[in-house]
C-alpha atoms as a PDB file:
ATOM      1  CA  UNK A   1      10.500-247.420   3.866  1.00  0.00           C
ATOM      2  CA  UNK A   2      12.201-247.716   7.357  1.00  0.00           C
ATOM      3  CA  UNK A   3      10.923-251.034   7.287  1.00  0.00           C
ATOM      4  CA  UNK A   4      12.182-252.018   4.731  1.00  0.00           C
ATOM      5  CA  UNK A   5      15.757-251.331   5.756  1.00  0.00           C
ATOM      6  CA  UNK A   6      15.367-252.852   8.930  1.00  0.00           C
ATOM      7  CA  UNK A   7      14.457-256.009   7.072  1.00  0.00           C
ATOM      8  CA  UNK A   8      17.352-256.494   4.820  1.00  0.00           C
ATOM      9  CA  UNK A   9      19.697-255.799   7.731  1.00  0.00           C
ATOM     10  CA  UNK A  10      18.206-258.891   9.468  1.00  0.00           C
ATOM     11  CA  UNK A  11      18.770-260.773   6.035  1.00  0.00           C
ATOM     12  CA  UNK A  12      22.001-259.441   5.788  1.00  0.00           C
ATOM     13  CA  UNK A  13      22.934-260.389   9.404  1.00  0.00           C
ATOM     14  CA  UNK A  14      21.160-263.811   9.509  1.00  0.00           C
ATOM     15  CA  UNK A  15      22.810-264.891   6.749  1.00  0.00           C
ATOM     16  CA  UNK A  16      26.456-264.147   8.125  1.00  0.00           C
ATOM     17  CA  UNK A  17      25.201-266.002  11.063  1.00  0.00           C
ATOM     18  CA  UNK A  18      24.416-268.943   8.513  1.00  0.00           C
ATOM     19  CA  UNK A  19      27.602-268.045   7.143  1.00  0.00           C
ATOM     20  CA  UNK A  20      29.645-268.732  10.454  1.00  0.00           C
ATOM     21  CA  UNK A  21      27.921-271.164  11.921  1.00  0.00           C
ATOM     22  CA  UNK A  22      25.549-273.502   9.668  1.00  0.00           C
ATOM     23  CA  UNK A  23      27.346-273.759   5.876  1.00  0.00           C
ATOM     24  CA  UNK A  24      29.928-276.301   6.945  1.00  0.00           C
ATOM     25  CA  UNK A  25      26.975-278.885   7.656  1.00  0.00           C
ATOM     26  CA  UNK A  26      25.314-278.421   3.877  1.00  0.00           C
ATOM     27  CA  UNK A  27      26.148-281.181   1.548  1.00  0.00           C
ATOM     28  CA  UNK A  28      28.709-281.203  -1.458  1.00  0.00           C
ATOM     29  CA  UNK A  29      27.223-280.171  -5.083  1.00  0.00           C
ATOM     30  CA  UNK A  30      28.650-282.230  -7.863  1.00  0.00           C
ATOM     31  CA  UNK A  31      31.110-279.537  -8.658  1.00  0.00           C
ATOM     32  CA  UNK A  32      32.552-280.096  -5.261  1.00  0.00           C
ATOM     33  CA  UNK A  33      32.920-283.612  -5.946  1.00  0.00           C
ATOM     34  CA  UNK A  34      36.404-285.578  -5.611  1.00  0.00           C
ATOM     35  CA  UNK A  35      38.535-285.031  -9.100  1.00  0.00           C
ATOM     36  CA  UNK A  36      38.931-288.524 -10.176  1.00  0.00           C
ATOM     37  CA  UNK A  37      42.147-290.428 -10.294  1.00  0.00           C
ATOM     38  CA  UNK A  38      42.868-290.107 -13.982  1.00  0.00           C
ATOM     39  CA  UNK A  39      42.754-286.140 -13.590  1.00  0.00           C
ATOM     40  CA  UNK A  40      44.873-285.945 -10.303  1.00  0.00           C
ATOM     41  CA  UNK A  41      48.580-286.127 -11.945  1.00  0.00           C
ATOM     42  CA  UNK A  42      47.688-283.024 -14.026  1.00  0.00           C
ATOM     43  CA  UNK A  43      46.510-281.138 -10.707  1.00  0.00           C
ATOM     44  CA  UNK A  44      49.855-281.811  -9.324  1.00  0.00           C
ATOM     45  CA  UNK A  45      51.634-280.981 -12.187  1.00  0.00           C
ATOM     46  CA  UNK A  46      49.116-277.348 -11.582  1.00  0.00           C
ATOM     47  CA  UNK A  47      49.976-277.515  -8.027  1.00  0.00           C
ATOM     48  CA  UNK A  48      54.242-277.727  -8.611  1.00  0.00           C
ATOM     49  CA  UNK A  49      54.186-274.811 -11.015  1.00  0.00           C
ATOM     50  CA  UNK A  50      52.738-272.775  -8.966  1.00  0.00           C
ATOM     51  CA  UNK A  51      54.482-273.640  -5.892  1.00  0.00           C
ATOM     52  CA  UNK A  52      57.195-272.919  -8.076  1.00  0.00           C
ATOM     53  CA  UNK A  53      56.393-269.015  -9.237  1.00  0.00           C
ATOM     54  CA  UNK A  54      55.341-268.341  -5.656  1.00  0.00           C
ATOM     55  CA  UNK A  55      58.699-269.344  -4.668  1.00  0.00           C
ATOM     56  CA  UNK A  56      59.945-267.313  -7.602  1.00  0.00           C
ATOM     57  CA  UNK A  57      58.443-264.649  -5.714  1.00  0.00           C
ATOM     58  CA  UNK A  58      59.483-264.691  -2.436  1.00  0.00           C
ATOM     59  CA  UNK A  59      59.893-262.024  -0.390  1.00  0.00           C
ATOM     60  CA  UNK A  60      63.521-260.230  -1.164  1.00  0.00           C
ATOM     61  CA  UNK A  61      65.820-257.794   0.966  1.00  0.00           C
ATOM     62  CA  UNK A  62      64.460-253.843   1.124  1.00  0.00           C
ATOM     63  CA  UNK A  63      67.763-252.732   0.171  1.00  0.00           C
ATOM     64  CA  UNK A  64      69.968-254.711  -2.574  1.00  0.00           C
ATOM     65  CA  UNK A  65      72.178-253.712  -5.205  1.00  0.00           C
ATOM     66  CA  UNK A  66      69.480-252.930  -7.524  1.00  0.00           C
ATOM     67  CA  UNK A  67      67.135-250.731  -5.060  1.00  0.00           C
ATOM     68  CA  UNK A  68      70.405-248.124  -4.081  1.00  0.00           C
ATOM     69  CA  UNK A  69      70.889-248.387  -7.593  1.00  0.00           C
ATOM     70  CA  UNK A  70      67.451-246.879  -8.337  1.00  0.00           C
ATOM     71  CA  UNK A  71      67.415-244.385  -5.149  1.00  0.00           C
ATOM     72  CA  UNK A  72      70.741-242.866  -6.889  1.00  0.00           C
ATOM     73  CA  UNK A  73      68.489-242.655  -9.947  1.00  0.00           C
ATOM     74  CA  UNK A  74      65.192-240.867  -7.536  1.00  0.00           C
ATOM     75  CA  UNK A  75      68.315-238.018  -6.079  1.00  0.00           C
ATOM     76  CA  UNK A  76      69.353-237.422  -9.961  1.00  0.00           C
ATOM     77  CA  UNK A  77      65.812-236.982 -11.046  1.00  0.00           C
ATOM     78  CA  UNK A  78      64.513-235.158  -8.108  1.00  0.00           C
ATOM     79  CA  UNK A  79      67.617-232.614  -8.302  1.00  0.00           C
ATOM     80  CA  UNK A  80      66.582-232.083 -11.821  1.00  0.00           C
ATOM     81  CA  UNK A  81      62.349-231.599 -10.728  1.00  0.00           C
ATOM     82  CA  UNK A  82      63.802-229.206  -8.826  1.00  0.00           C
ATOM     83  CA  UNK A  83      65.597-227.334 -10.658  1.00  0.00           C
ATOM     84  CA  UNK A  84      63.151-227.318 -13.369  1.00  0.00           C
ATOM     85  CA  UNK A  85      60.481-225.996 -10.834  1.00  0.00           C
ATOM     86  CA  UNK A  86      62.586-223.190  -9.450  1.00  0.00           C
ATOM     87  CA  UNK A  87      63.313-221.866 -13.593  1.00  0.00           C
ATOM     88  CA  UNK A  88      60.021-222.870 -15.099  1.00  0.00           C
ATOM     89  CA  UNK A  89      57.531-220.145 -16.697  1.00  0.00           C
ATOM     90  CA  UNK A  90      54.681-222.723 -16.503  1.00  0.00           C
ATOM     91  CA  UNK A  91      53.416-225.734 -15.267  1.00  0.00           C
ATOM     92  CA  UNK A  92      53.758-227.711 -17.848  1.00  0.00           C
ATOM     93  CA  UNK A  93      57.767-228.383 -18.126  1.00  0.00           C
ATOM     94  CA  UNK A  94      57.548-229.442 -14.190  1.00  0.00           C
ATOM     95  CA  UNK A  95      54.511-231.616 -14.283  1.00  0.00           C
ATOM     96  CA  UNK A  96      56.268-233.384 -17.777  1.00  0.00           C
ATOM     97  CA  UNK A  97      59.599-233.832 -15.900  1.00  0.00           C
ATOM     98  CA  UNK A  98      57.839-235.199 -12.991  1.00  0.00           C
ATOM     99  CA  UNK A  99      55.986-237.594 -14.863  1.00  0.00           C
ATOM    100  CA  UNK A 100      58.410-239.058 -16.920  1.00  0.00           C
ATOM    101  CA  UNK A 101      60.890-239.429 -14.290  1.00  0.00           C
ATOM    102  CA  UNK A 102      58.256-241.375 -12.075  1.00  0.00           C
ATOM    103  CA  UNK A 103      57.658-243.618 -14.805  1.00  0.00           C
ATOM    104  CA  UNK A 104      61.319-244.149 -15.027  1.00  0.00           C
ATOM    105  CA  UNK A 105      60.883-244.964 -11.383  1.00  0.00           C
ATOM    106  CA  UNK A 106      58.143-247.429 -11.004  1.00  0.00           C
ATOM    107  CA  UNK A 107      59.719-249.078 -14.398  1.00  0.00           C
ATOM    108  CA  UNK A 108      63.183-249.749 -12.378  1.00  0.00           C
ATOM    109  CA  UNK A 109      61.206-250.998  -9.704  1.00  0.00           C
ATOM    110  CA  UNK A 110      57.670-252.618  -9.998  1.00  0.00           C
ATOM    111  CA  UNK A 111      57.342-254.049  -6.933  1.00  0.00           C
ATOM    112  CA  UNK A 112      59.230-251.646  -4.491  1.00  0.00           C
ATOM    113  CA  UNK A 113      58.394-248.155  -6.508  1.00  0.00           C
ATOM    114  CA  UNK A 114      56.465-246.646  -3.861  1.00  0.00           C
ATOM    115  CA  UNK A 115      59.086-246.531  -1.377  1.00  0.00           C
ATOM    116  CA  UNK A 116      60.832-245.257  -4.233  1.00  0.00           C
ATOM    117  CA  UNK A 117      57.961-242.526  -5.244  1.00  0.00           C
ATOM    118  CA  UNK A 118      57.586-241.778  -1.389  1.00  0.00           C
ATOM    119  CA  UNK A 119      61.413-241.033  -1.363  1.00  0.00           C
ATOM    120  CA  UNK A 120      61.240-239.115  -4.422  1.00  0.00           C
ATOM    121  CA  UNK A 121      58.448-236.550  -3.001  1.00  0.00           C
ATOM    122  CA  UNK A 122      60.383-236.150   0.471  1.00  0.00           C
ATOM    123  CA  UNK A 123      63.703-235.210  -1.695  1.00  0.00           C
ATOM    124  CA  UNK A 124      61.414-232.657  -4.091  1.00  0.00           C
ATOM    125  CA  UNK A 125      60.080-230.822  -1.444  1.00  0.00           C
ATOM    126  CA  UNK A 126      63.200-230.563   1.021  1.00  0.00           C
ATOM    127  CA  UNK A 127      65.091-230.077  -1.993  1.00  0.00           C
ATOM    128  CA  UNK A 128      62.623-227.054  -2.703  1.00  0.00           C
ATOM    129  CA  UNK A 129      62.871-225.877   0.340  1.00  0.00           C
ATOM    130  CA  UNK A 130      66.029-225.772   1.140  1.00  0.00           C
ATOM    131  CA  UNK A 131      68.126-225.071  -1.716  1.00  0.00           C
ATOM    132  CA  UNK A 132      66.067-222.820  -3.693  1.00  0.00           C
ATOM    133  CA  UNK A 133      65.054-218.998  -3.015  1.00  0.00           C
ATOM    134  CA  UNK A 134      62.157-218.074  -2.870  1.00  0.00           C
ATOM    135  CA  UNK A 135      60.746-215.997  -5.912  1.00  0.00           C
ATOM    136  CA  UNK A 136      59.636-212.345  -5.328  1.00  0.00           C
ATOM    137  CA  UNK A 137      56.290-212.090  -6.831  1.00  0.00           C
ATOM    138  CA  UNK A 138      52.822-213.458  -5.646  1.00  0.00           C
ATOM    139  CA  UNK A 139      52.033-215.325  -8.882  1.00  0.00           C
ATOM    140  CA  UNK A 140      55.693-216.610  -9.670  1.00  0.00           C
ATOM    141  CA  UNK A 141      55.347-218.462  -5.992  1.00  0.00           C
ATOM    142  CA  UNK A 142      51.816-219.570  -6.584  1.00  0.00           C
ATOM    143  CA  UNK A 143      53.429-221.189  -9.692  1.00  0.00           C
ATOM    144  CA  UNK A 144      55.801-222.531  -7.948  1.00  0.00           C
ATOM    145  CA  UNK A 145      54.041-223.991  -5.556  1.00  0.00           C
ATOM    146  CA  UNK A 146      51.490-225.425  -7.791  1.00  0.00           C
ATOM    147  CA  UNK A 147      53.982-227.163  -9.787  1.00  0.00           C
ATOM    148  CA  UNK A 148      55.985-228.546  -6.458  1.00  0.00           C
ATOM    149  CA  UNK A 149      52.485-229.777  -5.394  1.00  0.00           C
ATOM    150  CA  UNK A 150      51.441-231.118  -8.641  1.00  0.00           C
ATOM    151  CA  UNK A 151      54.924-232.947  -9.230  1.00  0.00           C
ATOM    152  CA  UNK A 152      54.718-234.614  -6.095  1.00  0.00           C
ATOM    153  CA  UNK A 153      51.318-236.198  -6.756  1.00  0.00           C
ATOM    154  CA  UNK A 154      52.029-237.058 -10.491  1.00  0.00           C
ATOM    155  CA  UNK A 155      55.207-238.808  -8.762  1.00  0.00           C
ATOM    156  CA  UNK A 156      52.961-241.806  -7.515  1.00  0.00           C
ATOM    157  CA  UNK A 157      50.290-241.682 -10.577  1.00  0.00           C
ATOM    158  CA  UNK A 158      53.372-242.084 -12.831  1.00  0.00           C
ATOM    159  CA  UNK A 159      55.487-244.455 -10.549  1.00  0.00           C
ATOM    160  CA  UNK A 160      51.910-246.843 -10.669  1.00  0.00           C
ATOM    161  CA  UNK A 161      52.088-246.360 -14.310  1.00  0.00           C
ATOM    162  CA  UNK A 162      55.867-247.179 -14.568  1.00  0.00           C
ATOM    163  CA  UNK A 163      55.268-250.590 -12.462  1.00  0.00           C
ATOM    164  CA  UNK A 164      51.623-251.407 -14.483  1.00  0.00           C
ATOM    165  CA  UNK A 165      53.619-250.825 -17.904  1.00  0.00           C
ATOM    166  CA  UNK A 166      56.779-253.184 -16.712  1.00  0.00           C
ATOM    167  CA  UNK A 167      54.816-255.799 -15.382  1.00  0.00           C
ATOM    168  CA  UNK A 168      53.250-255.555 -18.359  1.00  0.00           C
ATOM    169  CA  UNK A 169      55.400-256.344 -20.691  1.00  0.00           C
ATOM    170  CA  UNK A 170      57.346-258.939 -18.487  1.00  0.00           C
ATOM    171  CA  UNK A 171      54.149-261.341 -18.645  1.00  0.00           C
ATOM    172  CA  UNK A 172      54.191-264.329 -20.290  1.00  0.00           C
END
């Protein structure tokens, strides 16, 4: 059996080597043939539209008008996770809260919403820490740390769901 596995390393390895040093020198299949000249104003016509999204798509500034914008929105919402956590009876009302405000998040910003869902998480736990007290009973702060926990990770499961949903329904 040993053998065996020794074997297909040396395939695997040799043909990386091949890979690296010999494919280059192979000759062209037909599908790797020239495009002929009838065909080649349509492949530029390809080639401009896409040059065209990417630069649709250029890299923009971290912070604009539209990402403060949405960090205003992640200090509302995480004030309100918090508060919600510090008066909540369950887990439920947290985790739903938590959700639907990352969704909010990653829907304001598809591309950027994990800065936005990192932010979020920092402000829900210092926010938890800092301006709440601290319950008296063993199970009320096991609750309450399950549900400060839980929000937090539900924050970038629903801020990836937020971004999937908007991109979806921007596509063409």
């Amino acid at each position: 059996m040993r053998e065996n596995g020794i074997s297909y390393c040396y395939s695997f390895f040799g043909y990386i080597f091949y890979l690296l040093n010999y494919a280059d020198l192979r000759s062209k299949s037909g599908k790797e043939e020239p495009t002929p000249d009838f065909a080649q104003p349509d492949l530029q016509k390809a080639q401009e539209i896409d040059n065209d999204q990417s630069k649709s798509k250029t890299k923009q500034s971290l912070f604009d008008k539209r990402f403060i914008a949405s960090t205003l929105l992640v200090l509302a919402t995480s004030s309100i996770i918090v508060y919600v956590i510090e008066d909540a009876e369950g887990i439920h009302l947290p985790y739903l809260v938590a959700v639907f405000s990352a969704i909010s998040i990653g829907f304001a910003e598809p591309y950027r919403g994990w800065t936005l869902a990192i932010l979020q998480c920092v402000l829900i736990y210092l926010g938890y820490q800092f301006f709440t007290t601290s319950p008296e009973g063993n199970a009320l702060k096991e609750l309450h740390n399950f549900s400060l926990y839980g929000s937090m990770i539900l924050t970038f499961a629903g801020s990836f769901l937020g971004a999937f949903m908007k991109r979806a329904l921007t596509m063409k």
